[in-house]
PDB file of N, CA and C in Angstrom:
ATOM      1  N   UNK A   1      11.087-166.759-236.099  1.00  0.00           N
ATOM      2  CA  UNK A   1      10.992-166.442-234.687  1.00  0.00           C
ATOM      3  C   UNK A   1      12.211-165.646-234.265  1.00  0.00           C
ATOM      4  N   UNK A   2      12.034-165.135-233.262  1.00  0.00           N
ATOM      5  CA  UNK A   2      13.077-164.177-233.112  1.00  0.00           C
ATOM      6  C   UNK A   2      14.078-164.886-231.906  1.00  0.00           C
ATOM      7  N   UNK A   3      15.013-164.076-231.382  1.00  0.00           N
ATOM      8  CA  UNK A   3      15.988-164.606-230.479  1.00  0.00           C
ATOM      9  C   UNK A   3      15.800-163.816-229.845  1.00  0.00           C
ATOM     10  N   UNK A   4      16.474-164.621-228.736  1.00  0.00           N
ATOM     11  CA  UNK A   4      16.659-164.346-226.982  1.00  0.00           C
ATOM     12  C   UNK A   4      18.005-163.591-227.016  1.00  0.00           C
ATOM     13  N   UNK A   5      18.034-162.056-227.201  1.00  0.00           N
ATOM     14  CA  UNK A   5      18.838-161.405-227.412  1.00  0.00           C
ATOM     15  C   UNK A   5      19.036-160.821-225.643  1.00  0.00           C
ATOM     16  N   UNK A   6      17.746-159.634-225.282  1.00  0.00           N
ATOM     17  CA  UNK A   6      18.218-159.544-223.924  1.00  0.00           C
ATOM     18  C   UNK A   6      17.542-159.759-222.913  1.00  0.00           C
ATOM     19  N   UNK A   7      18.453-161.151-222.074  1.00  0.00           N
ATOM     20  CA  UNK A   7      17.579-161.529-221.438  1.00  0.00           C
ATOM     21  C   UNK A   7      17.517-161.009-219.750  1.00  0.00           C
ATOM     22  N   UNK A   8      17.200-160.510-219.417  1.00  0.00           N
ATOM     23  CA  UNK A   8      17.834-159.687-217.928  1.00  0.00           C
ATOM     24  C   UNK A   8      16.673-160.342-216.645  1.00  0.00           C
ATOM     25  N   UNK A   9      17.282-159.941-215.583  1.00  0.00           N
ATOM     26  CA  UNK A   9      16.146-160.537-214.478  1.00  0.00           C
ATOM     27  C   UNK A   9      16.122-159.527-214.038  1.00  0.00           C
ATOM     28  N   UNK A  10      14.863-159.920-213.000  1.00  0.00           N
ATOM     29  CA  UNK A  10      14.539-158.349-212.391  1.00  0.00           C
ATOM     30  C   UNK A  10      14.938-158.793-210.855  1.00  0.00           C
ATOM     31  N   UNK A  11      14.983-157.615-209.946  1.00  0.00           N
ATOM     32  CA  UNK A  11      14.776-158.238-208.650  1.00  0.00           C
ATOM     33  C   UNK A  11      15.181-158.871-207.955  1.00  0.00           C
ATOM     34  N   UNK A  12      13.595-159.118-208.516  1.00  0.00           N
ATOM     35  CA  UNK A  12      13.191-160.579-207.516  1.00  0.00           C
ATOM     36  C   UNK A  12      13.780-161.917-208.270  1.00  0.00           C
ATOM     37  N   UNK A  13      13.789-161.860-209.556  1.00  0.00           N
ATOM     38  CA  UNK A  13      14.680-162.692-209.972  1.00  0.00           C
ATOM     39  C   UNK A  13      14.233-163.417-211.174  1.00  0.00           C
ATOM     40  N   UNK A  14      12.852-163.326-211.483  1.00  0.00           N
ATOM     41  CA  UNK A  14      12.487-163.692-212.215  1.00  0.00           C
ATOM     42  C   UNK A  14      11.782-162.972-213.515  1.00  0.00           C
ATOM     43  N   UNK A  15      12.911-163.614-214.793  1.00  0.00           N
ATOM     44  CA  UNK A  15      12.718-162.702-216.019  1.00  0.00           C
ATOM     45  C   UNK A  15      11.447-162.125-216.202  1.00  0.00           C
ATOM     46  N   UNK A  16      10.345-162.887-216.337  1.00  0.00           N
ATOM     47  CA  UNK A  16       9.363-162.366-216.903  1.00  0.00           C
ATOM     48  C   UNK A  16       8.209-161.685-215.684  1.00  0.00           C
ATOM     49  N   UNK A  17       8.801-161.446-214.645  1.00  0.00           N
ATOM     50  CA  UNK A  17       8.257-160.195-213.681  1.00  0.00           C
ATOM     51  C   UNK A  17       8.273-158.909-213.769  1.00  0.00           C
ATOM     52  N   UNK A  18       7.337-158.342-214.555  1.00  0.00           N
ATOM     53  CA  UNK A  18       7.675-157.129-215.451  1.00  0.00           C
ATOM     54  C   UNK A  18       6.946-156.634-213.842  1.00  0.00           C
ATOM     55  N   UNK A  19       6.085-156.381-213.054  1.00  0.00           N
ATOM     56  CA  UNK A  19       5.690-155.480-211.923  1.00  0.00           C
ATOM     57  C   UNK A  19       6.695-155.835-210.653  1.00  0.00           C
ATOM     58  N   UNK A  20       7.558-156.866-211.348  1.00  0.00           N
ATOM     59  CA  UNK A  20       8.231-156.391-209.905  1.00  0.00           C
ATOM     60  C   UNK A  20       8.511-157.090-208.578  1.00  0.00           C
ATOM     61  N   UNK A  21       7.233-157.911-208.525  1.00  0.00           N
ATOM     62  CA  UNK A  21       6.813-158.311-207.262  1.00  0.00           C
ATOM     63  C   UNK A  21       7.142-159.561-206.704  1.00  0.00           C
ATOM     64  N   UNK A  22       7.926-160.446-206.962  1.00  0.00           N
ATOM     65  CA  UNK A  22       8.454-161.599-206.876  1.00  0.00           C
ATOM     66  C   UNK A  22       7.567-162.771-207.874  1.00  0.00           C
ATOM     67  N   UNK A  23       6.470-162.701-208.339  1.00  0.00           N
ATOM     68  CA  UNK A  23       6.278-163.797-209.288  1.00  0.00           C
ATOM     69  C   UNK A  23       5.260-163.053-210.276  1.00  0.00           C
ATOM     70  N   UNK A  24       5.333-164.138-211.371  1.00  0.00           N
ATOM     71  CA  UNK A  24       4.812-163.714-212.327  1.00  0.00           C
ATOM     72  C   UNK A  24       3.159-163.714-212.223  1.00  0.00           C
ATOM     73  N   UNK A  25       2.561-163.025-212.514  1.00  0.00           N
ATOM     74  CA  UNK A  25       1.037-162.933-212.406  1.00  0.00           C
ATOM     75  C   UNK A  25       0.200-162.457-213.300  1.00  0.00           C
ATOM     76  N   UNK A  26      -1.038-161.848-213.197  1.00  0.00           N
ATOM     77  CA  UNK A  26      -2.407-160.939-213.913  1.00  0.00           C
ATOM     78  C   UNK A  26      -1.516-159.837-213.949  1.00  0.00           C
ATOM     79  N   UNK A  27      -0.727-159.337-212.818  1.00  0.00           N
ATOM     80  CA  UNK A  27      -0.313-158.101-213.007  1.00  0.00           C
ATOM     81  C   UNK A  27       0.950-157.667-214.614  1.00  0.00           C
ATOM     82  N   UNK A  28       1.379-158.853-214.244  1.00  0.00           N
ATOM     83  CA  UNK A  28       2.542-159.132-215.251  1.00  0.00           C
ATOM     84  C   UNK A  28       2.109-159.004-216.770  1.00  0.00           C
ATOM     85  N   UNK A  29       0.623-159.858-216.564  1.00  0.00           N
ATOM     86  CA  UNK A  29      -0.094-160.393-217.874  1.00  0.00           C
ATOM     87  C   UNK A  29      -0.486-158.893-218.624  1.00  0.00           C
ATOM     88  N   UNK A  30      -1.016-158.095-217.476  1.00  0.00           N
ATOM     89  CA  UNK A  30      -1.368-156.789-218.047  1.00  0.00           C
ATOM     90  C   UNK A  30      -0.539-155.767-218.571  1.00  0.00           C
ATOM     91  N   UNK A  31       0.668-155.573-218.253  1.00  0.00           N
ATOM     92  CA  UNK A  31       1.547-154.641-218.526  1.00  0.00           C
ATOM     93  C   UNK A  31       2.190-155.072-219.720  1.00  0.00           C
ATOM     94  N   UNK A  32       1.836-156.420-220.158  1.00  0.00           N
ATOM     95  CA  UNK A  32       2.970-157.342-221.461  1.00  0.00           C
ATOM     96  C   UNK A  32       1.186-157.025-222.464  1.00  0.00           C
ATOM     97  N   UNK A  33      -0.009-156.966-221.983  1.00  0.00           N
ATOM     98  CA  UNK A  33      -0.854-156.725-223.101  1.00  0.00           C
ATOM     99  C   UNK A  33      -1.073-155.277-223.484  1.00  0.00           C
ATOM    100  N   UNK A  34      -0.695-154.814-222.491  1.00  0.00           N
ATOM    101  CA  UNK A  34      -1.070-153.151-222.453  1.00  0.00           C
ATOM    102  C   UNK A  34      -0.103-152.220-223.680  1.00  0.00           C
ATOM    103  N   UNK A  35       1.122-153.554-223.908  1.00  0.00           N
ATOM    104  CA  UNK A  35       1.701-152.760-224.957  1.00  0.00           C
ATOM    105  C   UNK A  35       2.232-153.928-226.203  1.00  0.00           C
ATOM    106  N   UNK A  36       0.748-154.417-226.603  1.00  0.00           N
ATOM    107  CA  UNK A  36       0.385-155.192-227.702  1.00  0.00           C
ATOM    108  C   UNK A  36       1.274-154.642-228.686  1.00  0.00           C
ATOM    109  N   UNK A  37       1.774-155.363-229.680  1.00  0.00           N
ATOM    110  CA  UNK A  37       2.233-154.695-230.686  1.00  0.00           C
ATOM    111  C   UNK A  37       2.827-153.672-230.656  1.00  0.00           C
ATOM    112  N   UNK A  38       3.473-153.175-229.562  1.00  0.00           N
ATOM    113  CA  UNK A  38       4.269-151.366-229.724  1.00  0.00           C
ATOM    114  C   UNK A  38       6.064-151.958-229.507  1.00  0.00           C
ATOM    115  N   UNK A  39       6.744-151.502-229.988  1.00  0.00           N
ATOM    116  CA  UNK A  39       8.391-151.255-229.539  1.00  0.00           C
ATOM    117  C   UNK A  39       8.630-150.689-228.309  1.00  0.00           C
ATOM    118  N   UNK A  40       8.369-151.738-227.510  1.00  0.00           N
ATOM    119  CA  UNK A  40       8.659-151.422-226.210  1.00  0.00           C
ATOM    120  C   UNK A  40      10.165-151.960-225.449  1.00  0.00           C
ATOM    121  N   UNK A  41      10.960-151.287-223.905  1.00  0.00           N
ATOM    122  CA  UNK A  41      11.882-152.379-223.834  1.00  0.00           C
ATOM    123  C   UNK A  41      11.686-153.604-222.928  1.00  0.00           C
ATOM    124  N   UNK A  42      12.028-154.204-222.601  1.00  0.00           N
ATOM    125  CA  UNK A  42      11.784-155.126-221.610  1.00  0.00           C
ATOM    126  C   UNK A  42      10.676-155.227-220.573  1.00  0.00           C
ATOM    127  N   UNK A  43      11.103-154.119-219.550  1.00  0.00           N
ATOM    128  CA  UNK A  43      10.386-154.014-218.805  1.00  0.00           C
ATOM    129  C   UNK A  43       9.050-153.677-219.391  1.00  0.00           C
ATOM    130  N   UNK A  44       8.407-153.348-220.060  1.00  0.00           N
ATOM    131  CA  UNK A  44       6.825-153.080-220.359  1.00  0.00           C
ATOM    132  C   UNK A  44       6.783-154.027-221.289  1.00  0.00           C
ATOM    133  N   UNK A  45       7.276-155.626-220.935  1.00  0.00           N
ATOM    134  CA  UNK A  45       6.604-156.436-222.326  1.00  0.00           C
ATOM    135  C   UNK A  45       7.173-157.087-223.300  1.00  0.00           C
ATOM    136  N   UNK A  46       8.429-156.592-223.767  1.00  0.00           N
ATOM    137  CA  UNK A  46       8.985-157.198-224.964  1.00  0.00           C
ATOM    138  C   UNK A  46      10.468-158.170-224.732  1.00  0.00           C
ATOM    139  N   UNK A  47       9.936-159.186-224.316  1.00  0.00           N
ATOM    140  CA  UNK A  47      11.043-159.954-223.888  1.00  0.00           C
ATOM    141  C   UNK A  47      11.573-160.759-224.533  1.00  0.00           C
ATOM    142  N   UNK A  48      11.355-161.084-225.487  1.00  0.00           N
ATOM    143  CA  UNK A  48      12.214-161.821-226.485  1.00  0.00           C
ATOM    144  C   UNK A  48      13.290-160.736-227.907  1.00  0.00           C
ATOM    145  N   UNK A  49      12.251-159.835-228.141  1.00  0.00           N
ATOM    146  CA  UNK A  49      13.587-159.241-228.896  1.00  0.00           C
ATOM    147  C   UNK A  49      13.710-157.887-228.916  1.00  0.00           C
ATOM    148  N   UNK A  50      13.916-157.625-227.922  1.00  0.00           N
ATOM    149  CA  UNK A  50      13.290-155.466-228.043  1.00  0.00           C
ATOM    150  C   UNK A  50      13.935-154.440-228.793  1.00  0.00           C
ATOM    151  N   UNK A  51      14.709-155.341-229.403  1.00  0.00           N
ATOM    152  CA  UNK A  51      15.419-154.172-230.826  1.00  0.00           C
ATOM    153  C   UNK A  51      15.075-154.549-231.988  1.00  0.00           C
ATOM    154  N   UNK A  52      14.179-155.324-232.330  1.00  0.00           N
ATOM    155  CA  UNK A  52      13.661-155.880-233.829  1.00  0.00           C
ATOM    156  C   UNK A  52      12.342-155.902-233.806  1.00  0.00           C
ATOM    157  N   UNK A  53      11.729-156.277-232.873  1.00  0.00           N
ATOM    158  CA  UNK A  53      10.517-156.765-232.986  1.00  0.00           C
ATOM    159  C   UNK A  53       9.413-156.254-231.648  1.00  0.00           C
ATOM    160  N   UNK A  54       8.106-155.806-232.382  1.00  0.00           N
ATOM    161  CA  UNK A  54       7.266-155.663-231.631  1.00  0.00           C
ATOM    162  C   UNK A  54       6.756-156.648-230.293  1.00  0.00           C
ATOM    163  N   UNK A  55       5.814-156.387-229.353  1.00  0.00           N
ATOM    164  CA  UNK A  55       5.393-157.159-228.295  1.00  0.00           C
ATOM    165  C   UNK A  55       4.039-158.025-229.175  1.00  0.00           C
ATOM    166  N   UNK A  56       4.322-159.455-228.784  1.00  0.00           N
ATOM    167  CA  UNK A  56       3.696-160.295-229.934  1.00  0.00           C
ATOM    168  C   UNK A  56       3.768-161.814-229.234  1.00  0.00           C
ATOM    169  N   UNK A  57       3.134-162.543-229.619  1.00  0.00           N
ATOM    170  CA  UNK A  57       2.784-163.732-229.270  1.00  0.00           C
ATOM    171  C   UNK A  57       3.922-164.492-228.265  1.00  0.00           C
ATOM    172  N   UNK A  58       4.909-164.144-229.006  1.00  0.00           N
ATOM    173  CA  UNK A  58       6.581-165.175-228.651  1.00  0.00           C
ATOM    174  C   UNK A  58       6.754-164.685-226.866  1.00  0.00           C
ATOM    175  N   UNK A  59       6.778-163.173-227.138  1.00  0.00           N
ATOM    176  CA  UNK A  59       6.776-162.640-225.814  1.00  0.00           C
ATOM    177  C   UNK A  59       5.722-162.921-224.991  1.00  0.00           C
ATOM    178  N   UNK A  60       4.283-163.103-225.014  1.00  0.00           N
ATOM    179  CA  UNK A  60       3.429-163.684-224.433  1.00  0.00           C
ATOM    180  C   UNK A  60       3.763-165.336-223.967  1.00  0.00           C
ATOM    181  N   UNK A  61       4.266-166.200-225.029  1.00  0.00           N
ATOM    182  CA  UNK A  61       4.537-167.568-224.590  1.00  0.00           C
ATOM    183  C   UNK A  61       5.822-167.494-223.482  1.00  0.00           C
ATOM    184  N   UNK A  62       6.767-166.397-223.263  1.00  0.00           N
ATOM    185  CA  UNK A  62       7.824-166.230-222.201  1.00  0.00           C
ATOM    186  C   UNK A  62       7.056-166.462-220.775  1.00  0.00           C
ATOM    187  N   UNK A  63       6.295-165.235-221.122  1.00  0.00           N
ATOM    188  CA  UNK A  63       5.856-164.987-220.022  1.00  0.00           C
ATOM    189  C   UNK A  63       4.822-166.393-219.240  1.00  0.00           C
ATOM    190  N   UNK A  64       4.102-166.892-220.179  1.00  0.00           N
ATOM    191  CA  UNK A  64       3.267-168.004-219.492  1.00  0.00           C
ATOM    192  C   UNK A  64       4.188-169.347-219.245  1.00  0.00           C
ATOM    193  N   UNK A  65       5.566-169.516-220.099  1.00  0.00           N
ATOM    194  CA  UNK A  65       6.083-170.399-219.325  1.00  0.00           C
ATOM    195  C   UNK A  65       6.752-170.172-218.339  1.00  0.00           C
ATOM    196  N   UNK A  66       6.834-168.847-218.066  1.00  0.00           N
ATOM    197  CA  UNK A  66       7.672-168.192-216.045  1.00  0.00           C
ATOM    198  C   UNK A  66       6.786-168.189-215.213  1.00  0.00           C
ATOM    199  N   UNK A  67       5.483-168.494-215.571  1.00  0.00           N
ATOM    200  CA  UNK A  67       3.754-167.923-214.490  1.00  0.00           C
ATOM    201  C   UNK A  67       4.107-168.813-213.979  1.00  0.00           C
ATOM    202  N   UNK A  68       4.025-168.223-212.477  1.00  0.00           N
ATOM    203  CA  UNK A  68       3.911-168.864-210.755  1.00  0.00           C
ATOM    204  C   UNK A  68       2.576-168.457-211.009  1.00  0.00           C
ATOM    205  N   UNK A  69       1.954-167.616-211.359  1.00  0.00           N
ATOM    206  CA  UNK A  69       0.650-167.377-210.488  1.00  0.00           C
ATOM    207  C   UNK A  69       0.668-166.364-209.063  1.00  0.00           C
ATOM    208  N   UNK A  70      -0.582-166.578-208.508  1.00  0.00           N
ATOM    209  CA  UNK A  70      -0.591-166.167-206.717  1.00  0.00           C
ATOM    210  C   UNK A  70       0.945-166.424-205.942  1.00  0.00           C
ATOM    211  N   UNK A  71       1.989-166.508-205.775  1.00  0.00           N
ATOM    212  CA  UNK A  71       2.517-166.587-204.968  1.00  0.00           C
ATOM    213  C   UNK A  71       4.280-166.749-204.785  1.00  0.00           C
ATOM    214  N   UNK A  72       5.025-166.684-204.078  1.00  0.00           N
ATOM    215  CA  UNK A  72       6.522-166.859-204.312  1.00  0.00           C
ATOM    216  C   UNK A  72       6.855-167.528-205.691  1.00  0.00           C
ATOM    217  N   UNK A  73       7.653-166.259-206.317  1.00  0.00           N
ATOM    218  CA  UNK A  73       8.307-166.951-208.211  1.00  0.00           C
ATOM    219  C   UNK A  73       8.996-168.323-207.128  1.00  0.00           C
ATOM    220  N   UNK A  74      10.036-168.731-206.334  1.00  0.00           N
ATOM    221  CA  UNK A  74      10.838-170.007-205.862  1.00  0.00           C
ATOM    222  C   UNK A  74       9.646-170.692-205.377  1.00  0.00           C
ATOM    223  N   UNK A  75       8.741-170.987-205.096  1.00  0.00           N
ATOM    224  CA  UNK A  75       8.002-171.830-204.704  1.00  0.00           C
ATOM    225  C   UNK A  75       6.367-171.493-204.561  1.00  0.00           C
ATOM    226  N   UNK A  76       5.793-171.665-206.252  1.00  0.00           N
ATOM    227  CA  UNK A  76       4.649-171.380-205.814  1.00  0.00           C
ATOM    228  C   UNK A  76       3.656-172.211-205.648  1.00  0.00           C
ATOM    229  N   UNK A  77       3.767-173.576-205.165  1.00  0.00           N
ATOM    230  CA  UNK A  77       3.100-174.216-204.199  1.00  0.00           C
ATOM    231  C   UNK A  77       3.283-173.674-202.540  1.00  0.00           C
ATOM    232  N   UNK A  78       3.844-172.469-202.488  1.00  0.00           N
ATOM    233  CA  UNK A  78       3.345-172.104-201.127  1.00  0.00           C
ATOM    234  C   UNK A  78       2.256-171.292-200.852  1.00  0.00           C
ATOM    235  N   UNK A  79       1.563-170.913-202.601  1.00  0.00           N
ATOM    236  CA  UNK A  79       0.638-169.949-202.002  1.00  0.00           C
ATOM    237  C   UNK A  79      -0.619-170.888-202.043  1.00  0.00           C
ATOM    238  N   UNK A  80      -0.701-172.469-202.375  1.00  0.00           N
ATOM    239  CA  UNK A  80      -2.041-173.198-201.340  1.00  0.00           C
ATOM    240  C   UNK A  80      -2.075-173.289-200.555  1.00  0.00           C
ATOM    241  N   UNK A  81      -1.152-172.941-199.428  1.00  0.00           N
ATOM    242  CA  UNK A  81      -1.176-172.618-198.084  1.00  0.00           C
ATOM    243  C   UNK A  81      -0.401-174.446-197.518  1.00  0.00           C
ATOM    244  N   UNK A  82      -0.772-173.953-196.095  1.00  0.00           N
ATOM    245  CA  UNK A  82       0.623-175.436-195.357  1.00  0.00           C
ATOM    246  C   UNK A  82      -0.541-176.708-195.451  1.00  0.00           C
ATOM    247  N   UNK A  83      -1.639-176.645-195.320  1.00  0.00           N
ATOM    248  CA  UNK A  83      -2.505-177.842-195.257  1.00  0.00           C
ATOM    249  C   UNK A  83      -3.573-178.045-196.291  1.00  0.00           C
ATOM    250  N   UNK A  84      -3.035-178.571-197.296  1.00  0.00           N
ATOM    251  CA  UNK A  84      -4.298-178.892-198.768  1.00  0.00           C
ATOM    252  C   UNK A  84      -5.529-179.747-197.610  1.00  0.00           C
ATOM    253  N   UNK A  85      -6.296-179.528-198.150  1.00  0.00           N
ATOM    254  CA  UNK A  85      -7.823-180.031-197.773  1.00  0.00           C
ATOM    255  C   UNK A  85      -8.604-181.253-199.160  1.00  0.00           C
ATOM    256  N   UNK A  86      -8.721-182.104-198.870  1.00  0.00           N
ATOM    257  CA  UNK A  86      -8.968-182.835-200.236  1.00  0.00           C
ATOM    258  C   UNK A  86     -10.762-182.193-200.305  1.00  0.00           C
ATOM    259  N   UNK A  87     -11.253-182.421-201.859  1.00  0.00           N
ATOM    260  CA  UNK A  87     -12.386-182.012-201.749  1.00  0.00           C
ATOM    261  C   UNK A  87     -13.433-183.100-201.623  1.00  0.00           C
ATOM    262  N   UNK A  88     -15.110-182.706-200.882  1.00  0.00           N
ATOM    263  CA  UNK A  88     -15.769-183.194-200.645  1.00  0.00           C
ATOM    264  C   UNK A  88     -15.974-184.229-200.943  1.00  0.00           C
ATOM    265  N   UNK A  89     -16.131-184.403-202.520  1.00  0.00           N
ATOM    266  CA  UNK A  89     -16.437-185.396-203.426  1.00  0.00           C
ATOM    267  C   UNK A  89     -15.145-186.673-202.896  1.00  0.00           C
ATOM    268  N   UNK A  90     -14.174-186.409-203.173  1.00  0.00           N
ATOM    269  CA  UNK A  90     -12.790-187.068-202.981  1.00  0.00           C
ATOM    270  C   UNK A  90     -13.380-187.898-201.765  1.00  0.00           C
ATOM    271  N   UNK A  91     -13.115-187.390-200.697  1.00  0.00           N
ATOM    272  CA  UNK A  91     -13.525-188.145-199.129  1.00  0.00           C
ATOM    273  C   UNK A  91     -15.110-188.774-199.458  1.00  0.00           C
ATOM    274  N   UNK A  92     -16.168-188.706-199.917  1.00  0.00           N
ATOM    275  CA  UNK A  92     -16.963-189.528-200.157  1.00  0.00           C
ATOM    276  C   UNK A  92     -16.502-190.609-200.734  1.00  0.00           C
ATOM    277  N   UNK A  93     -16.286-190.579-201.881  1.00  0.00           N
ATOM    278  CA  UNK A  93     -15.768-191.690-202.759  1.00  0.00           C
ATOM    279  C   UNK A  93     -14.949-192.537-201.971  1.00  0.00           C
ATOM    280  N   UNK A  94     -13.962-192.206-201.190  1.00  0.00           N
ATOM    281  CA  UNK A  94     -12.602-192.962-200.950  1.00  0.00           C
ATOM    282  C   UNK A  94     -13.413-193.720-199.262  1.00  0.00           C
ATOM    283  N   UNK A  95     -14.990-192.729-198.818  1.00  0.00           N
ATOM    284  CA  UNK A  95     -15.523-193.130-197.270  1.00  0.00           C
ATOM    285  C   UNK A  95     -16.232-194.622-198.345  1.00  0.00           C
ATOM    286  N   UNK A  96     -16.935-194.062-199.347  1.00  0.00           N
ATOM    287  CA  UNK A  96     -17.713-195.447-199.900  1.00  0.00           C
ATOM    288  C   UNK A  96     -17.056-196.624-200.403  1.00  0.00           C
ATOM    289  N   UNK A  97     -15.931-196.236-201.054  1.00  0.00           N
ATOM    290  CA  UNK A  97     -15.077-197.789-201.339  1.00  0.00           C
ATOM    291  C   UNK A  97     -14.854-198.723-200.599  1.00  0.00           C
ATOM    292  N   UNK A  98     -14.043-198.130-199.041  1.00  0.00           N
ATOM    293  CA  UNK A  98     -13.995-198.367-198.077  1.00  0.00           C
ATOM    294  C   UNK A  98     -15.369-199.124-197.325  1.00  0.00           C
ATOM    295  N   UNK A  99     -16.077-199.207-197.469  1.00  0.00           N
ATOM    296  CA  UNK A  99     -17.354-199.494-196.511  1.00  0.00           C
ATOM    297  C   UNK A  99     -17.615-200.550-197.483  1.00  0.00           C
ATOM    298  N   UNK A 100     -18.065-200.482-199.117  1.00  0.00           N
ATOM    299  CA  UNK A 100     -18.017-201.679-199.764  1.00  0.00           C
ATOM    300  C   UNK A 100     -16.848-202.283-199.655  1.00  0.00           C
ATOM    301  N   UNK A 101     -15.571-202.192-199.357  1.00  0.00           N
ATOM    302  CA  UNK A 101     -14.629-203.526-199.264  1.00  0.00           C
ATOM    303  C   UNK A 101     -14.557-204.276-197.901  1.00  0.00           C
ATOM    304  N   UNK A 102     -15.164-203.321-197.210  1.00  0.00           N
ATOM    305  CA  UNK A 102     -15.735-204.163-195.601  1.00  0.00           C
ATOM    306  C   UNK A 102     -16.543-204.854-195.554  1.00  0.00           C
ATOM    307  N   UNK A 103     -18.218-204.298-196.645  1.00  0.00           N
ATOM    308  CA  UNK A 103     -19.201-205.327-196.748  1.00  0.00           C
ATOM    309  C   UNK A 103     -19.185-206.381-197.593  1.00  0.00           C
ATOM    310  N   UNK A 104     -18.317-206.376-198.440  1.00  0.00           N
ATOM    311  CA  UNK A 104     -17.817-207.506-199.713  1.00  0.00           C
ATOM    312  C   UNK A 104     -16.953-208.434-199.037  1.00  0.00           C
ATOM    313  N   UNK A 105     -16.303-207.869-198.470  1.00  0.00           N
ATOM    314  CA  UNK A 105     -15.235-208.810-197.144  1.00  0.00           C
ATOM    315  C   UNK A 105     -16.272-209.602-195.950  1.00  0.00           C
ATOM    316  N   UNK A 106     -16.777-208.707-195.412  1.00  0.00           N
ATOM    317  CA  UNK A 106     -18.007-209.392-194.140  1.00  0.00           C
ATOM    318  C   UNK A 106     -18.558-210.836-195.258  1.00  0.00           C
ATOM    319  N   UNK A 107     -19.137-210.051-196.220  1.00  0.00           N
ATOM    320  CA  UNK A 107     -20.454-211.068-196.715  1.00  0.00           C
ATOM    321  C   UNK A 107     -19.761-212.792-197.317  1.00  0.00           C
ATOM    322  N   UNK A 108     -18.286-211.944-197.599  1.00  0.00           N
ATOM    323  CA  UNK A 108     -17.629-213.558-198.286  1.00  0.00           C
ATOM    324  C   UNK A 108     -17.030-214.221-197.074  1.00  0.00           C
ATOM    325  N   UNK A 109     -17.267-213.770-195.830  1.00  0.00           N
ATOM    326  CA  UNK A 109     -16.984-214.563-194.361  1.00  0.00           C
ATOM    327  C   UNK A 109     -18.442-215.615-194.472  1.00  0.00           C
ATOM    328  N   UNK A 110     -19.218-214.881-194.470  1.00  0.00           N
ATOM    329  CA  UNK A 110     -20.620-215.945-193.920  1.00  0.00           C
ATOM    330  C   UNK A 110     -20.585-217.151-195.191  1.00  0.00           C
TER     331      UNK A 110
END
């Protein structure tokens, strides 16, 4: 495996933001596949060793352990927005438990 020879930030601050844009993304993902296997420097992809070694798996695993995804590289639990919504299923389940521990409760009164 190769070494973490140069490791530079961009920006916004985060190494493996090859577009730029404050977090890592699809966009990121594309510009690190777009130059599969070529001797590229940093910025287009080759982030683990860009004077020895082609763009290759190692540099792919950089990049997916920096992925924010959608939204701020410092905090990307802000791009689910300020109020999570639980889903449908969730609030059924948690309305029906509820109603059987009322009627299991009522019935061991009588």
């Amino acid at each position: 495996m190769g070494s973490v020879l140069h490791r530079t930030t961009s920006a916004a601050g985060t190494f493996s933001d090859l577009a730029d844009n404050g977090f890592v993304d699809f966009k990121d993902l594309t510009i690190l596949l777009a130059n599969w296997n070529q001797d590229v420097p940093v910025v287009l992809g080759n982030l683990v060793d860009p004077d020895t070694t082609p763009v290759n798996f190692e540099d792919l695993t950089v990049l997916l352990a920096d992925w924010t995804g959608p939204g701020p590289a410092a905090a990307p639990e802000a791009a689910l927005g300020a109020e999570a919504v639980p889903e449908p299923s969730t609030s059924l389940l948690a309305t029906l438990g509820l109603l059987s521990l009322l009627f299991f409760g009522r019935r061991r009164r009588k």
